[in-house]
N, C-alpha and C. Protein backbone atom coordinates (compact mmCIF):
# COMPACT_ATOMS: atom_id res chain seq x y z
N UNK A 1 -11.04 -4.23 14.54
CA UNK A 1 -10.04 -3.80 13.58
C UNK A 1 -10.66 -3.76 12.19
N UNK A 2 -10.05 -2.61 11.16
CA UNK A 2 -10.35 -2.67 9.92
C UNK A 2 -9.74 -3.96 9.37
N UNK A 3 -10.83 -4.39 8.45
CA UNK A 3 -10.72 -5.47 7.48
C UNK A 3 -9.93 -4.39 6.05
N UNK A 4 -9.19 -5.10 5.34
CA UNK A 4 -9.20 -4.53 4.00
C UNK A 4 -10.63 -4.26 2.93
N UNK A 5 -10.47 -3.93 2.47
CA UNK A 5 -11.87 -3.24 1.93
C UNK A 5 -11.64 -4.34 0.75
N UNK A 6 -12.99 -5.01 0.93
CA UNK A 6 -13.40 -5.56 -0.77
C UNK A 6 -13.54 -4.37 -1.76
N UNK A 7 -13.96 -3.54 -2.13
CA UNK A 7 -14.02 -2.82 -3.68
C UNK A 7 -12.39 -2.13 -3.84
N UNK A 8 -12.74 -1.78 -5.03
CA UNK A 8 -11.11 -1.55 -5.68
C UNK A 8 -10.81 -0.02 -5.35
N UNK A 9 -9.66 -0.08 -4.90
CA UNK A 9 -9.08 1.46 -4.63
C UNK A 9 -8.63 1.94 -5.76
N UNK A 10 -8.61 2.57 -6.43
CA UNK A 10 -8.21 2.83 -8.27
C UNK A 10 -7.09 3.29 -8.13
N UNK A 11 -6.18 2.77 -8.84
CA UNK A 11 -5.32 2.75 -8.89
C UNK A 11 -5.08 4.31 -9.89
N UNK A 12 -3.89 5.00 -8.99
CA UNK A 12 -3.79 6.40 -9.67
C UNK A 12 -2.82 7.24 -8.60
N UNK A 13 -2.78 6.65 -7.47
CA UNK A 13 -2.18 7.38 -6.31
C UNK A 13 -1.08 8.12 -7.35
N UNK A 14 -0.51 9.15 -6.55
CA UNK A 14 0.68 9.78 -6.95
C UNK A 14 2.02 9.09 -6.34
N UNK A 15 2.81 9.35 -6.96
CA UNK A 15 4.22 8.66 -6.36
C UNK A 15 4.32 9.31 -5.32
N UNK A 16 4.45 9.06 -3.71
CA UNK A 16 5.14 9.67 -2.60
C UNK A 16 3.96 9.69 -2.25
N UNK A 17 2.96 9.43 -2.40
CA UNK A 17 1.68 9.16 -1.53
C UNK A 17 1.35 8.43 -0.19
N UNK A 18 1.32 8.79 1.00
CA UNK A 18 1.57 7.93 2.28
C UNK A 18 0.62 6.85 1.96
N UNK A 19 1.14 5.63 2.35
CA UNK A 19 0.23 4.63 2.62
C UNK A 19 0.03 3.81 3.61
N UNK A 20 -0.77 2.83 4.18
CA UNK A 20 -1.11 1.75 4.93
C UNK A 20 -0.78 0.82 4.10
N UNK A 21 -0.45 -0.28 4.58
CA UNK A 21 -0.80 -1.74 4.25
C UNK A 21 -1.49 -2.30 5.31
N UNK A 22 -2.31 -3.52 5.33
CA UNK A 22 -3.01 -4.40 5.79
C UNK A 22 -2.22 -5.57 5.86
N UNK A 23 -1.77 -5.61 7.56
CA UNK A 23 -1.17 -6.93 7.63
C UNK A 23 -2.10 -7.85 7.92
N UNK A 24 -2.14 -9.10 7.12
CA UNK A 24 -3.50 -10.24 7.23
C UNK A 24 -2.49 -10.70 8.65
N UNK A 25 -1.61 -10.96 9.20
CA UNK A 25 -0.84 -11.95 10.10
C UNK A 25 -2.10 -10.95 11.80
N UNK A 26 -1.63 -10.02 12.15
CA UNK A 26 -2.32 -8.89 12.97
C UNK A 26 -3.39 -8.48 12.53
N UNK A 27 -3.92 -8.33 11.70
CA UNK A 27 -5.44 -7.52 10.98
C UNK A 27 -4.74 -6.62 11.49
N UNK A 28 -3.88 -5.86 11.79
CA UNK A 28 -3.62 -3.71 11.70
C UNK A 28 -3.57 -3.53 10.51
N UNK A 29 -3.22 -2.39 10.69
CA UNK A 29 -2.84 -1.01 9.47
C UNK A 29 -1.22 -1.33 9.29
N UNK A 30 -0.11 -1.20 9.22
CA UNK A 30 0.87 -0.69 8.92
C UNK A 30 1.37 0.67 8.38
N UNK A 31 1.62 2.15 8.69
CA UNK A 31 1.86 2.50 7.80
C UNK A 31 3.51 2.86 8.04
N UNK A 32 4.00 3.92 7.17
CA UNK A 32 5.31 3.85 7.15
C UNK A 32 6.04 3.83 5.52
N UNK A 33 4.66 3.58 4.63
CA UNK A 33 5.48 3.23 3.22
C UNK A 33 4.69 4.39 2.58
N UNK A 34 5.06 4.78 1.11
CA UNK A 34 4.72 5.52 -0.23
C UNK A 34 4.87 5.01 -0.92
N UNK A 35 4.08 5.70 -1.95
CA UNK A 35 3.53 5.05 -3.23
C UNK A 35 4.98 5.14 -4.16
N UNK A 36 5.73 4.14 -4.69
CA UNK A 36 6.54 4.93 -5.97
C UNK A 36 6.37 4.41 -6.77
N UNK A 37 5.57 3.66 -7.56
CA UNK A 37 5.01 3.51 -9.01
C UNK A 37 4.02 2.70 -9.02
N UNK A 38 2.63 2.76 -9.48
CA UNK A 38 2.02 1.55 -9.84
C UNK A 38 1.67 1.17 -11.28
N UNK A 39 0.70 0.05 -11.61
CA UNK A 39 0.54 0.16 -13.05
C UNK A 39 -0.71 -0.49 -12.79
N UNK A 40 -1.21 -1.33 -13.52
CA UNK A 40 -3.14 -1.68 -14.28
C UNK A 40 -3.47 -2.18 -12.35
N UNK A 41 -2.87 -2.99 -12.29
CA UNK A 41 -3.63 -3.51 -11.02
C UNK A 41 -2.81 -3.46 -9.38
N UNK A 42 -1.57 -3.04 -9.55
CA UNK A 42 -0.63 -3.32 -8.30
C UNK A 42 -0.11 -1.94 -7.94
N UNK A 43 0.58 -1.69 -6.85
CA UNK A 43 1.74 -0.62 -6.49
C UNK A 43 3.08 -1.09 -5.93
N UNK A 44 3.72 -0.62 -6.26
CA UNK A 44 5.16 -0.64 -5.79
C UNK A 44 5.41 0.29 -4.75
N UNK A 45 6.13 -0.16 -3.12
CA UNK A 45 5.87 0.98 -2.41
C UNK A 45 7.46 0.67 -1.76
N UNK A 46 7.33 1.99 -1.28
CA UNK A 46 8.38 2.54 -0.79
C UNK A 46 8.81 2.50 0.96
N UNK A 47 9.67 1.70 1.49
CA UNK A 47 9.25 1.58 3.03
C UNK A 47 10.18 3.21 3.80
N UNK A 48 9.75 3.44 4.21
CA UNK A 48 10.26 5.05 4.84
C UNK A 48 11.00 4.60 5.65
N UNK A 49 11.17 3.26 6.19
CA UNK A 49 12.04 3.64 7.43
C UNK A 49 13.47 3.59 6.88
N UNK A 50 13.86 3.05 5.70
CA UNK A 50 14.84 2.99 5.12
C UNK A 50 15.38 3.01 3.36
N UNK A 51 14.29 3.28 3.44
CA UNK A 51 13.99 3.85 1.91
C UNK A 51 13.82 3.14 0.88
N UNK A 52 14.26 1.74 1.10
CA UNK A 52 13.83 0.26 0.34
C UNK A 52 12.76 0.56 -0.41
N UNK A 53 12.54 -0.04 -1.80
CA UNK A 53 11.50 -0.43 -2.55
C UNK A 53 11.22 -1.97 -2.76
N UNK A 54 10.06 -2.14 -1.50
CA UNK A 54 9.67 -3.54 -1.95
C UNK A 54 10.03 -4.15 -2.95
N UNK A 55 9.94 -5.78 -2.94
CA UNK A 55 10.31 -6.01 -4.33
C UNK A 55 8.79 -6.97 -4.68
N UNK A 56 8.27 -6.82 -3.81
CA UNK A 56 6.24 -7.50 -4.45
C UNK A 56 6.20 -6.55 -4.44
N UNK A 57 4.70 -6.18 -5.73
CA UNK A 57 4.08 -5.47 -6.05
C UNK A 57 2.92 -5.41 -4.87
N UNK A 58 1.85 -4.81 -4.39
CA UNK A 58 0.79 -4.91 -3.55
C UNK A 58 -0.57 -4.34 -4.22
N UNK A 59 -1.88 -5.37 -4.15
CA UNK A 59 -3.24 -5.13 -4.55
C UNK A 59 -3.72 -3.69 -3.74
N UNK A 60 -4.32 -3.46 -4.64
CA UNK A 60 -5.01 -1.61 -3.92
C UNK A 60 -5.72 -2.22 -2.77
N UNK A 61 -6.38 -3.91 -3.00
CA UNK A 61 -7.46 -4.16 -1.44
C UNK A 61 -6.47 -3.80 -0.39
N UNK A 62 -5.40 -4.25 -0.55
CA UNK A 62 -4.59 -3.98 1.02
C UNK A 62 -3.98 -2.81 1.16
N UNK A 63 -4.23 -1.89 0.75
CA UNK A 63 -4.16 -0.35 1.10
C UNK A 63 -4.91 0.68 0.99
N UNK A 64 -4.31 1.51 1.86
CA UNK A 64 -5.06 2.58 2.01
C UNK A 64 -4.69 3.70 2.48
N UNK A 65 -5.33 5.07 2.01
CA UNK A 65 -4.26 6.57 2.49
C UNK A 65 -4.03 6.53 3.63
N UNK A 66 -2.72 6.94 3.99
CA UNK A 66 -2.21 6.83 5.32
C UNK A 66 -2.77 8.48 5.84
């Protein structure tokens, strides 16, 4: 299984951008969420199956383009 990536994913995605998360509990992928806002170091994402916006922010290490 993919590990999350040590170097920094730069933060810039566009809002509605598919993503992965990295569940540490499984080491999978997750995906299912979009991007809807980030800022200097985090993203705010969006879960698709019900349209919820997380309420943690998430590090770029634990994602990645879906």
């Amino acid at each position: 299984m993919a590990e999350p990536s040590s170097r920094r994913v730069p933060v810039g995605w566009a809002r509605g951008t598919p993503v992965a998360v990295h569940n540490s509990f499984t080491s999978r992928w997750v995906e299912g969420f979009v991007v809807e806002s980030s800022d200097s170091d985090a993203y705010r994402l969006r879960r698709l199956s019900d349209n919820a916006v997380l309420p943690a922010p998430f590090p770029p290490e634990v994602l990645r383009q879906a």
